[in-house]
PDB file of N, CA and C in Angstrom:
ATOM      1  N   UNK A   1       0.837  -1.175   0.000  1.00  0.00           N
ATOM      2  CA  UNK A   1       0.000   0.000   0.000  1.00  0.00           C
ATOM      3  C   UNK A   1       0.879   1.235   0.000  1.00  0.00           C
ATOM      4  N   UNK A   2       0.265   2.198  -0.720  1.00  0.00           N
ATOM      5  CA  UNK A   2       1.416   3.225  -1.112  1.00  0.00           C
ATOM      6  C   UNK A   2       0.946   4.274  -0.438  1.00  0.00           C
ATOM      7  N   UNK A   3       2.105   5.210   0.693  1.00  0.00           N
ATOM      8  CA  UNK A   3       1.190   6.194   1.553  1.00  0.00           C
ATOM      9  C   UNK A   3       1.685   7.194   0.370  1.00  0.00           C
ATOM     10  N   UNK A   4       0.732   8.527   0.672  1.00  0.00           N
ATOM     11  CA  UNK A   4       0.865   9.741  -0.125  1.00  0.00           C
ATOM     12  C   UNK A   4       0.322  11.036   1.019  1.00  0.00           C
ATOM     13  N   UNK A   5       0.105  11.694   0.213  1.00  0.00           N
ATOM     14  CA  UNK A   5      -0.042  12.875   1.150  1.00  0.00           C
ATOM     15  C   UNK A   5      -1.874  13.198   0.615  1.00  0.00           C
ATOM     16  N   UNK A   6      -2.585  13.445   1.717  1.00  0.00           N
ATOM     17  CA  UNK A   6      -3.868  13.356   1.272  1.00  0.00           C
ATOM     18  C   UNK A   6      -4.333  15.002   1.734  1.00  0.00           C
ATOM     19  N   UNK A   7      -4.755  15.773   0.619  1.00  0.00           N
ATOM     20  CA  UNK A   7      -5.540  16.750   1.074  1.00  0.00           C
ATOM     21  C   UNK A   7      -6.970  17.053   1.767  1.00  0.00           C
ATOM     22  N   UNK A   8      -6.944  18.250   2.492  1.00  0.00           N
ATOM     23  CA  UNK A   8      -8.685  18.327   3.223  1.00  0.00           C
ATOM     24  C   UNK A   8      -9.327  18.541   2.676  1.00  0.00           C
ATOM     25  N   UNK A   9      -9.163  18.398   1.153  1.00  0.00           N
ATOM     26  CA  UNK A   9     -10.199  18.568   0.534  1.00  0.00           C
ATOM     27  C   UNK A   9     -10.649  17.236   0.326  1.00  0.00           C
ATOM     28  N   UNK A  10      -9.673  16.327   0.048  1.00  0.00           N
ATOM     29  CA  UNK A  10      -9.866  14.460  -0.113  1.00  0.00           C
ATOM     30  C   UNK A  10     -10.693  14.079   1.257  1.00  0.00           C
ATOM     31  N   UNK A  11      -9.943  15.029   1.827  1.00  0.00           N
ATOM     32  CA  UNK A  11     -10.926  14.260   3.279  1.00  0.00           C
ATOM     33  C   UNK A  11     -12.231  14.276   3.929  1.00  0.00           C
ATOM     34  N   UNK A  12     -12.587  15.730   2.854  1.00  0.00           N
ATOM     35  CA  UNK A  12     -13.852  16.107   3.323  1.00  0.00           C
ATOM     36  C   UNK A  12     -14.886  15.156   2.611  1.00  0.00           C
ATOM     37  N   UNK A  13     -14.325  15.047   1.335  1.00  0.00           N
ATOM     38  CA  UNK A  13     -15.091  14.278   0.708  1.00  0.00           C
ATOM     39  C   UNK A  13     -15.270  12.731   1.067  1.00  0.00           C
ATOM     40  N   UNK A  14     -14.801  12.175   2.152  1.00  0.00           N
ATOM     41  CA  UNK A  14     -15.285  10.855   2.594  1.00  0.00           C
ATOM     42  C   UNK A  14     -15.572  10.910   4.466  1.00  0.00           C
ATOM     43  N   UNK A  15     -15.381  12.151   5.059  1.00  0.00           N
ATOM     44  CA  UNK A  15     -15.842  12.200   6.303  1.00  0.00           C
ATOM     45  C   UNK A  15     -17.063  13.156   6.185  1.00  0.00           C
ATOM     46  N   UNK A  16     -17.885  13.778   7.669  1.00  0.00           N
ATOM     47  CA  UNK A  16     -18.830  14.700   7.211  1.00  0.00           C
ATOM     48  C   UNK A  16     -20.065  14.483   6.655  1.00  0.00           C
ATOM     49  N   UNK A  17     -19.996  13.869   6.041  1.00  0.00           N
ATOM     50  CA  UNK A  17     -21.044  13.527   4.952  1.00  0.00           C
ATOM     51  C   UNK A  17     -22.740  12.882   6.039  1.00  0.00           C
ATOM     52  N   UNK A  18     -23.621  13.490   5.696  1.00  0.00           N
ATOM     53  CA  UNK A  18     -24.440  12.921   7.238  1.00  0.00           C
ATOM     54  C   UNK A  18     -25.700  12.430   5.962  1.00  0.00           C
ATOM     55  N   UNK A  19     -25.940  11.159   6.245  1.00  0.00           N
ATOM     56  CA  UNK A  19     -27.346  10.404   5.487  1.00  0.00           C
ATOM     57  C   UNK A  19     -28.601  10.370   5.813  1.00  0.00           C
ATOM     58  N   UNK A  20     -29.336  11.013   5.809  1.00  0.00           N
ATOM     59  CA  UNK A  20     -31.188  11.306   5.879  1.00  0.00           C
ATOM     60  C   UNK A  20     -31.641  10.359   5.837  1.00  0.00           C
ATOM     61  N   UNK A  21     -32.650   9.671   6.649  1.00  0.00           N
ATOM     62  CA  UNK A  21     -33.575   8.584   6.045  1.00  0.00           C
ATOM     63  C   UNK A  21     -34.311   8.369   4.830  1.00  0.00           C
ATOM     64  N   UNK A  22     -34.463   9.847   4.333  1.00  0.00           N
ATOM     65  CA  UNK A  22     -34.769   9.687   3.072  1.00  0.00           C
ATOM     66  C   UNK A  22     -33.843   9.583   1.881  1.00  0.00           C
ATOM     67  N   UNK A  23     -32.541   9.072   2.093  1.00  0.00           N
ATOM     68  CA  UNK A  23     -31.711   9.320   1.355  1.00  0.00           C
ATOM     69  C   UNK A  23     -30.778   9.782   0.982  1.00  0.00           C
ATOM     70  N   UNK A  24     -31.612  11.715   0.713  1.00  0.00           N
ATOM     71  CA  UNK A  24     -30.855  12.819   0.731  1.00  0.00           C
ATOM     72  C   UNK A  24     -29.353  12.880   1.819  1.00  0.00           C
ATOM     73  N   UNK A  25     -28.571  13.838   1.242  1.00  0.00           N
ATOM     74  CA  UNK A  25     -27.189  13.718   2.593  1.00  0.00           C
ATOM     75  C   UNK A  25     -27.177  15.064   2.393  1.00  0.00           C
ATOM     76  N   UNK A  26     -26.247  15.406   3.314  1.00  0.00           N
ATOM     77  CA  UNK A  26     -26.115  16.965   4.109  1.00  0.00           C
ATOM     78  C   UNK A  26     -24.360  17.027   4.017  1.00  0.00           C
ATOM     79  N   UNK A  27     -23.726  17.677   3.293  1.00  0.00           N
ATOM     80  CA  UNK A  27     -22.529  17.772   3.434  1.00  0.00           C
ATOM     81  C   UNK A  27     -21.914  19.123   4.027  1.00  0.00           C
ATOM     82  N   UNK A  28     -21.527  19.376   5.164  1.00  0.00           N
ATOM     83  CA  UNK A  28     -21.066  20.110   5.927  1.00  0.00           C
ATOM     84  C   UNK A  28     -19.897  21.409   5.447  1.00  0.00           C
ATOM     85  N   UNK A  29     -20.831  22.902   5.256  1.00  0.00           N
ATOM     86  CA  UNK A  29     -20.241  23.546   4.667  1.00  0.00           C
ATOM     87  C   UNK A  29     -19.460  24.960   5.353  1.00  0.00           C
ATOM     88  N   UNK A  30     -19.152  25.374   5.377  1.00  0.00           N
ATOM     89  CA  UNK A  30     -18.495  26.856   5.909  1.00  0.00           C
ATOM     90  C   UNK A  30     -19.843  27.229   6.338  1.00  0.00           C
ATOM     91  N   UNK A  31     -21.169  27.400   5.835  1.00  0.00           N
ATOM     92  CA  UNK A  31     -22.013  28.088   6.413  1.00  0.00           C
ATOM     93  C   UNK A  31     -23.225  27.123   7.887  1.00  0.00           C
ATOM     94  N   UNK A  32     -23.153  26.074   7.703  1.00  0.00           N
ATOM     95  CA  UNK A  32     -23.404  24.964   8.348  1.00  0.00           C
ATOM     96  C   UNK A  32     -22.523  25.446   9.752  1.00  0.00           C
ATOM     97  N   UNK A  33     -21.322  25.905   9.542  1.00  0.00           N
ATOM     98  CA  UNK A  33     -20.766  26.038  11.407  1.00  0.00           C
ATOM     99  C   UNK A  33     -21.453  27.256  12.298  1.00  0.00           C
ATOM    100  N   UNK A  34     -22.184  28.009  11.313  1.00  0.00           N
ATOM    101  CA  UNK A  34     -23.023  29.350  11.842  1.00  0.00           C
ATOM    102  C   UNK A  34     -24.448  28.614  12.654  1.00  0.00           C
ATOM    103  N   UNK A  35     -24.842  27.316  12.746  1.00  0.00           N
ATOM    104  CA  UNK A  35     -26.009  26.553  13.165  1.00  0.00           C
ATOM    105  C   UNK A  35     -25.517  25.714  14.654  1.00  0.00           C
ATOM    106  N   UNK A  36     -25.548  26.252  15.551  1.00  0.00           N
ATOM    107  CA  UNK A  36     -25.262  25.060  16.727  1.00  0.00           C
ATOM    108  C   UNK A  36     -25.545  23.506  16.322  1.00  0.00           C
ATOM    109  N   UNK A  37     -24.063  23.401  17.024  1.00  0.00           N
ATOM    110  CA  UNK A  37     -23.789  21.839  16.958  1.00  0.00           C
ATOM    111  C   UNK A  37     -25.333  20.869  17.855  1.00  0.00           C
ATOM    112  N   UNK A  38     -25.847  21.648  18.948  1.00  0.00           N
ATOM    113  CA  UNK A  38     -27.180  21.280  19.422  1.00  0.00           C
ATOM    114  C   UNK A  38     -28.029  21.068  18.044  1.00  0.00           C
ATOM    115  N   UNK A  39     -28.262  21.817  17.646  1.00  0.00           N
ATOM    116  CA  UNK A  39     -29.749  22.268  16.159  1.00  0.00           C
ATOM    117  C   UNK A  39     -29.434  21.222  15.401  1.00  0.00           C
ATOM    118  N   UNK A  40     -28.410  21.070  15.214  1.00  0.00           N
ATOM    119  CA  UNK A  40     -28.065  20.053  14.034  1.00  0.00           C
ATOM    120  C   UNK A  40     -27.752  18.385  14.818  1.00  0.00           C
ATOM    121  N   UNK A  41     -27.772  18.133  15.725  1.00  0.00           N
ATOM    122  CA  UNK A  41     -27.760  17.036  16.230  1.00  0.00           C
ATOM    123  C   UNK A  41     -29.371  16.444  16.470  1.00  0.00           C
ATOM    124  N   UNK A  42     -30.302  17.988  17.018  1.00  0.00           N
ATOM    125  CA  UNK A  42     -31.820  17.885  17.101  1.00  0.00           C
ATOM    126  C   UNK A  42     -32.253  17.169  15.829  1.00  0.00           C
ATOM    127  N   UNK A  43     -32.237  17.838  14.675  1.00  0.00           N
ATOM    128  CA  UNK A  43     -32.620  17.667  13.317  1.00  0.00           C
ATOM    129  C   UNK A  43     -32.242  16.321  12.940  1.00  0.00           C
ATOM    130  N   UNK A  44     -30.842  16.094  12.974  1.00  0.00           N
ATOM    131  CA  UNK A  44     -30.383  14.630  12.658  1.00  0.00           C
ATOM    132  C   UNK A  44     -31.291  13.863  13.639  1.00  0.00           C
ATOM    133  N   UNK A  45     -31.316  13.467  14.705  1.00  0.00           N
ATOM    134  CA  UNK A  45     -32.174  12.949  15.855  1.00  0.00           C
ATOM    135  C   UNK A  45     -33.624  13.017  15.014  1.00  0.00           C
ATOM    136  N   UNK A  46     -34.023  14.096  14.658  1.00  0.00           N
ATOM    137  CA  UNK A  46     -35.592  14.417  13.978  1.00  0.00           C
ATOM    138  C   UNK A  46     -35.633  13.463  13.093  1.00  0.00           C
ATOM    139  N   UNK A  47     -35.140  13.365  12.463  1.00  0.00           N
ATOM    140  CA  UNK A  47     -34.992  12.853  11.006  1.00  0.00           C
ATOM    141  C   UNK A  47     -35.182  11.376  11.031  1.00  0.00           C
ATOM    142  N   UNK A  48     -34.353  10.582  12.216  1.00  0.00           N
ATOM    143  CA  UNK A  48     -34.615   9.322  12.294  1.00  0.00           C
ATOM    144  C   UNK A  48     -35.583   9.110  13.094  1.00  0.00           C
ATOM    145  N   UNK A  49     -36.505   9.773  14.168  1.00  0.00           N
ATOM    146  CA  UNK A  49     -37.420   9.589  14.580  1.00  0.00           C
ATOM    147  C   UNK A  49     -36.783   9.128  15.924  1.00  0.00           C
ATOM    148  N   UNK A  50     -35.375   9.620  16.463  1.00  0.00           N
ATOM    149  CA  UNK A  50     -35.308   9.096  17.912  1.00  0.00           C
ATOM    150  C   UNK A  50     -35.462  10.622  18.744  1.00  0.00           C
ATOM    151  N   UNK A  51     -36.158  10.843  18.374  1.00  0.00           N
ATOM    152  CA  UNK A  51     -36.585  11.678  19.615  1.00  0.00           C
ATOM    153  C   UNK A  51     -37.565  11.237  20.429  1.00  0.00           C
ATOM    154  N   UNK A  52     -37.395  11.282  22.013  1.00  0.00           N
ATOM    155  CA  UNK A  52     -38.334  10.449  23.029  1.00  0.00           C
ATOM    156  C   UNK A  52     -39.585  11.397  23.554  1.00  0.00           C
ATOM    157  N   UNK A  53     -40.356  10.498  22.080  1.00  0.00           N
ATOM    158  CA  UNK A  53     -41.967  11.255  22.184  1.00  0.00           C
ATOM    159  C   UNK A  53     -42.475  10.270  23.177  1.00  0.00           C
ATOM    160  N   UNK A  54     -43.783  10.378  22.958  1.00  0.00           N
ATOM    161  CA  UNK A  54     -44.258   9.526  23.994  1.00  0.00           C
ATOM    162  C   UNK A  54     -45.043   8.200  23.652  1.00  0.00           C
ATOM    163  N   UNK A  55     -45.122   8.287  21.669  1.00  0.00           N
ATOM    164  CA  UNK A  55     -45.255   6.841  21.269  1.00  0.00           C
ATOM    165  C   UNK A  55     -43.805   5.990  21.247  1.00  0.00           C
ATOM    166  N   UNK A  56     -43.119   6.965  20.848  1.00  0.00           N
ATOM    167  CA  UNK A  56     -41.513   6.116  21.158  1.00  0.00           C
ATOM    168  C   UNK A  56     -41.110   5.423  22.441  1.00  0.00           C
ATOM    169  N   UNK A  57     -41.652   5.876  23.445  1.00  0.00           N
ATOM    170  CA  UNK A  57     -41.176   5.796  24.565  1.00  0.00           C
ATOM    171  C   UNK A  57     -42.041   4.125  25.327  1.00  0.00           C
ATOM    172  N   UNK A  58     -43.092   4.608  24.812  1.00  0.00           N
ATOM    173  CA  UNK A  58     -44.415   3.761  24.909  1.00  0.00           C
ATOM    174  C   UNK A  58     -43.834   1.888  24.219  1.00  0.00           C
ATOM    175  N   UNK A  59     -43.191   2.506  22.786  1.00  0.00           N
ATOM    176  CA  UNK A  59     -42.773   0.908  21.739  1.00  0.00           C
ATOM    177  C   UNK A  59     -41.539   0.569  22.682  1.00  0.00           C
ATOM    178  N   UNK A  60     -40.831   1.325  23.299  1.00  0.00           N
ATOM    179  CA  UNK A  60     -39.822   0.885  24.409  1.00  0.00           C
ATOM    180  C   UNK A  60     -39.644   0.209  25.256  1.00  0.00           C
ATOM    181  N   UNK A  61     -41.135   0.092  25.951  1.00  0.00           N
ATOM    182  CA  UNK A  61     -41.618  -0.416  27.379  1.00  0.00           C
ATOM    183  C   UNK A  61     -41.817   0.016  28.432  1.00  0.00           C
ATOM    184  N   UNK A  62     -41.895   1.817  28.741  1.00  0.00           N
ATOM    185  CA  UNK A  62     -41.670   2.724  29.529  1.00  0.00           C
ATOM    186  C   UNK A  62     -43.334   2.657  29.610  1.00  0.00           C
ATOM    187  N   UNK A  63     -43.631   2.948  30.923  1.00  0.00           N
ATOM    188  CA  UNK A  63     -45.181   2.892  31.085  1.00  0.00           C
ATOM    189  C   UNK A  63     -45.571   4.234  31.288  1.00  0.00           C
ATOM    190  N   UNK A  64     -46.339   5.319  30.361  1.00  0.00           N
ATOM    191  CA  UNK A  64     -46.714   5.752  30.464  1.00  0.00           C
ATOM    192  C   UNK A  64     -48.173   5.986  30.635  1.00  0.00           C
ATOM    193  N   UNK A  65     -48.819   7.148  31.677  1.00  0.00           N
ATOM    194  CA  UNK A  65     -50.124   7.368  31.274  1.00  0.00           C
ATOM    195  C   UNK A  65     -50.750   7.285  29.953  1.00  0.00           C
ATOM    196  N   UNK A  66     -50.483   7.995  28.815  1.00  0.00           N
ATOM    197  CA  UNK A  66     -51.372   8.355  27.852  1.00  0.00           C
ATOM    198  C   UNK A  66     -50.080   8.919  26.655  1.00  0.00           C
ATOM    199  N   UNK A  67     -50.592   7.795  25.439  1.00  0.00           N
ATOM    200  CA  UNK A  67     -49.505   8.126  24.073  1.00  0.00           C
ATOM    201  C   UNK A  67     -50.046   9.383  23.313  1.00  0.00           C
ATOM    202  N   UNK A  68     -50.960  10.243  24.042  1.00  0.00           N
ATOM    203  CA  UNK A  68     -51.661  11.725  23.062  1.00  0.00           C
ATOM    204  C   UNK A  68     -50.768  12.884  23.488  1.00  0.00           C
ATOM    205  N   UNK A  69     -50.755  13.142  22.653  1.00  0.00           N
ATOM    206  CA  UNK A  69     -50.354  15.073  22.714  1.00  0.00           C
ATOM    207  C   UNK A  69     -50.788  15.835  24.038  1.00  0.00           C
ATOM    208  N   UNK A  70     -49.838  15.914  24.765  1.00  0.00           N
ATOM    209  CA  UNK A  70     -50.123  16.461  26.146  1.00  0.00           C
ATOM    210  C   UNK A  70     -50.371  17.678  25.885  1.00  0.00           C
ATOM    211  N   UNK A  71     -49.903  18.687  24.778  1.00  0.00           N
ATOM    212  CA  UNK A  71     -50.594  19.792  24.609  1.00  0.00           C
ATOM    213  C   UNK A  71     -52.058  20.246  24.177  1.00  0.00           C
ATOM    214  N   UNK A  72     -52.413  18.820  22.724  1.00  0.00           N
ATOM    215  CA  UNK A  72     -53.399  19.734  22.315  1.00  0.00           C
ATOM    216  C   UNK A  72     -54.607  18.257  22.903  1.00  0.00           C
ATOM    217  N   UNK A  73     -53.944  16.978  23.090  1.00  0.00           N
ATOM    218  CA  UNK A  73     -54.512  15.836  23.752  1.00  0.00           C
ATOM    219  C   UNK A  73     -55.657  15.485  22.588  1.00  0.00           C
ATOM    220  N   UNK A  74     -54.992  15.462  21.113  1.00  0.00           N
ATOM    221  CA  UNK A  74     -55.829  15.472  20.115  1.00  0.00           C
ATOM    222  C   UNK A  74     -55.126  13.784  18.952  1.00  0.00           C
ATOM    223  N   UNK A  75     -54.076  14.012  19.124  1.00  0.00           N
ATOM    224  CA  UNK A  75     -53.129  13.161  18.279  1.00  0.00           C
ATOM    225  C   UNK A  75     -52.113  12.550  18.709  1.00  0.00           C
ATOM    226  N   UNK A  76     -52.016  11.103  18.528  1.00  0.00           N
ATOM    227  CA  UNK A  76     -50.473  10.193  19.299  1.00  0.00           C
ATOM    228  C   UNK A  76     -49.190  11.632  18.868  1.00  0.00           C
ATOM    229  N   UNK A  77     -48.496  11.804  20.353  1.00  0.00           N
ATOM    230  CA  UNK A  77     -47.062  11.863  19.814  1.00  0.00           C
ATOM    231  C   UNK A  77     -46.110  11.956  19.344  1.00  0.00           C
ATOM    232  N   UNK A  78     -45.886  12.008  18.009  1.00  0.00           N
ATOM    233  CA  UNK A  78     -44.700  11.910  17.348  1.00  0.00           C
ATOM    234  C   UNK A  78     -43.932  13.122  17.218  1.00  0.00           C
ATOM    235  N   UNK A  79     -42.716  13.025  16.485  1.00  0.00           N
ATOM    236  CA  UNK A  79     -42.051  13.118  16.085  1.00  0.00           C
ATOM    237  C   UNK A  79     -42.613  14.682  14.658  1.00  0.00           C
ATOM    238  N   UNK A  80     -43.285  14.020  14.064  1.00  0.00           N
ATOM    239  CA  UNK A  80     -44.228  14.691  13.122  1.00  0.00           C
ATOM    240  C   UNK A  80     -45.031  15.385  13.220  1.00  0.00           C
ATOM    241  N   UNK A  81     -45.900  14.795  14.592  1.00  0.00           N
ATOM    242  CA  UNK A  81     -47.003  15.657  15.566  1.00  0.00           C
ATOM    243  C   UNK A  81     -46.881  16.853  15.984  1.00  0.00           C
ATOM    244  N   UNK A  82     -45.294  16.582  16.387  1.00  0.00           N
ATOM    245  CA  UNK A  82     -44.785  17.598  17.347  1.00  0.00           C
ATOM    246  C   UNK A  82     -44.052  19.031  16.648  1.00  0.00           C
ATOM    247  N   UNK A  83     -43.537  18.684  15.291  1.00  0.00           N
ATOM    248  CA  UNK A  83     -42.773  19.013  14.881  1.00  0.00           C
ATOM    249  C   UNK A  83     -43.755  20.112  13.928  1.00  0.00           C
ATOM    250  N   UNK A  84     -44.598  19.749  13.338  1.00  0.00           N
ATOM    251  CA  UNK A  84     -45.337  19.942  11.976  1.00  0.00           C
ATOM    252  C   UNK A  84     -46.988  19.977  12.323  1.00  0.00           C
ATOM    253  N   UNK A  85     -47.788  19.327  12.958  1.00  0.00           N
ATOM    254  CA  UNK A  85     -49.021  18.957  12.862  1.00  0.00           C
ATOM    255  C   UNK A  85     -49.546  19.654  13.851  1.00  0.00           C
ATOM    256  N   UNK A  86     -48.882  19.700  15.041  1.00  0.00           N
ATOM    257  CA  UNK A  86     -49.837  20.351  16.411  1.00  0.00           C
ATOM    258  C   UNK A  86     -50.200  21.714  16.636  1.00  0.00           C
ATOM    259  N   UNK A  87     -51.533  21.863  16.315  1.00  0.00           N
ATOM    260  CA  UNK A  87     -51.991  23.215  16.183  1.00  0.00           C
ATOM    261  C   UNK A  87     -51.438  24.274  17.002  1.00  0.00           C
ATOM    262  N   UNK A  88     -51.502  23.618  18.312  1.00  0.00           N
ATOM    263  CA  UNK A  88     -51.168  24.926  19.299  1.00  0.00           C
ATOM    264  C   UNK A  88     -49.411  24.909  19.108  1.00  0.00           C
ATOM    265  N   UNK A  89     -48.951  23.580  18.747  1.00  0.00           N
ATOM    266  CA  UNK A  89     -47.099  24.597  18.345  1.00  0.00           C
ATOM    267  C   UNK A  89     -46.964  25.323  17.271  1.00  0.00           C
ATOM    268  N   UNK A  90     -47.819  25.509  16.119  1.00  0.00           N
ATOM    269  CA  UNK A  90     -48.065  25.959  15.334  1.00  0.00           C
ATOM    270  C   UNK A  90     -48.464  27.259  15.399  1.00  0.00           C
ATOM    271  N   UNK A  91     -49.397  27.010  16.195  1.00  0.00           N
ATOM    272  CA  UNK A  91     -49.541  28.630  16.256  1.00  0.00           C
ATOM    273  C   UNK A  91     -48.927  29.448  17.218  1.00  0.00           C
ATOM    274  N   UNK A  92     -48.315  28.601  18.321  1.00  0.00           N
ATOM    275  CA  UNK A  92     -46.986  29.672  19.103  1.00  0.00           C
ATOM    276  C   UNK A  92     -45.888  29.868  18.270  1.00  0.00           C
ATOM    277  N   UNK A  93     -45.625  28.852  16.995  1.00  0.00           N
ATOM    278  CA  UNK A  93     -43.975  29.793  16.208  1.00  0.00           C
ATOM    279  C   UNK A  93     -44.734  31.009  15.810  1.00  0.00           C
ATOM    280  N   UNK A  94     -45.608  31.174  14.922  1.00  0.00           N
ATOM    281  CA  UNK A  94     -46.132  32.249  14.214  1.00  0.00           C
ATOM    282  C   UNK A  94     -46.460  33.191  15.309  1.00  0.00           C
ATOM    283  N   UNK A  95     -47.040  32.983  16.306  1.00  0.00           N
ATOM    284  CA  UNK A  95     -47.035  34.041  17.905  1.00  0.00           C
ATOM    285  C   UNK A  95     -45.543  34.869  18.097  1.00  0.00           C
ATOM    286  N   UNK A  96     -44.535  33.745  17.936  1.00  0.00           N
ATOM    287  CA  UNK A  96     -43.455  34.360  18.672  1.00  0.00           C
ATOM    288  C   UNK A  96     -43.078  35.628  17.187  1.00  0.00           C
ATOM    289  N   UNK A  97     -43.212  34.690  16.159  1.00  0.00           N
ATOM    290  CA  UNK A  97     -42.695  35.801  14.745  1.00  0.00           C
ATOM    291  C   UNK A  97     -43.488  36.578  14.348  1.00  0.00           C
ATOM    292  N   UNK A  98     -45.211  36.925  15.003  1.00  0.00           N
ATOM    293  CA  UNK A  98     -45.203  37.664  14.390  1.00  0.00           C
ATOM    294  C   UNK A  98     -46.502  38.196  15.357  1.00  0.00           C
ATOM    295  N   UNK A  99     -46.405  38.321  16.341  1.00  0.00           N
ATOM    296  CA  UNK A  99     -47.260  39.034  17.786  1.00  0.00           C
ATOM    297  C   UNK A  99     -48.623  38.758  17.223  1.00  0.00           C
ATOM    298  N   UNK A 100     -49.636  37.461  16.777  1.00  0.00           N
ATOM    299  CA  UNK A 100     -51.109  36.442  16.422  1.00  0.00           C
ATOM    300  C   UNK A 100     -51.287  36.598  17.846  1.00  0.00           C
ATOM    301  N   UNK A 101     -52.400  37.035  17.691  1.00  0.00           N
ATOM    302  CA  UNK A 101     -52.995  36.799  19.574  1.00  0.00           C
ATOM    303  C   UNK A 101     -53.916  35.782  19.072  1.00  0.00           C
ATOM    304  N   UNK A 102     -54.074  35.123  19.987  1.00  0.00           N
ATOM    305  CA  UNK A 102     -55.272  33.901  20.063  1.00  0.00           C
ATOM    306  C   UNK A 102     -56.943  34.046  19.932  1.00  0.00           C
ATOM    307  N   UNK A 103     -57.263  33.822  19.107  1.00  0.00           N
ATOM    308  CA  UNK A 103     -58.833  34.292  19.003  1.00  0.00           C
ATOM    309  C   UNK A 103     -59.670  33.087  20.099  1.00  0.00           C
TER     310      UNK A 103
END
């Protein structure tokens, strides 16, 4: 095996590289370090669905009261629920961006 001298650019191109469940990949750019290393660990975590909702927690063996939406107590849990679907988180982002009072 023949050593050589390997550039960071060679290297970027086989480390870094982060795989989506859907496929898609995320390759880590100069503007990507402006995003906390938290946000981007959340998202990756999002993405595969290990975040400990309370149907996740539930397929685990953890005994909980109740696999519904402790906020809106309308829809199981998820990941998706939580993220995208649940009215009342939904309407607190748009609250915080843009002062919606609650009818």
């Amino acid at each position: 095996m023949e050593m050589g001298l390997v550039s960071t650019h060679q290297k970027w191109q086989g480390v870094g590289r982060i795989q989506w469940a859907n496929g898609s990949t995320f390759r880590p750019t100069r503007w990507s370090s402006l995003i906390p290393s938290k946000v981007l660990i959340f998202v990756w975590r999002a993405e595969r669905n290990r975040i400990p909702t309370r149907v996740e927690l539930d397929l685990k063996g953890i005994d909980i009261p109740s696999i519904l939406c402790p906020i809106c107590d309308n829809e199981l849990e998820t990941v998706d629920h939580i993220l995208a679907k649940c009215d009342w988180k939904i309407l607190k982002i748009y609250e915080n961006f843009g002062n919606i009072e609650k009818s």
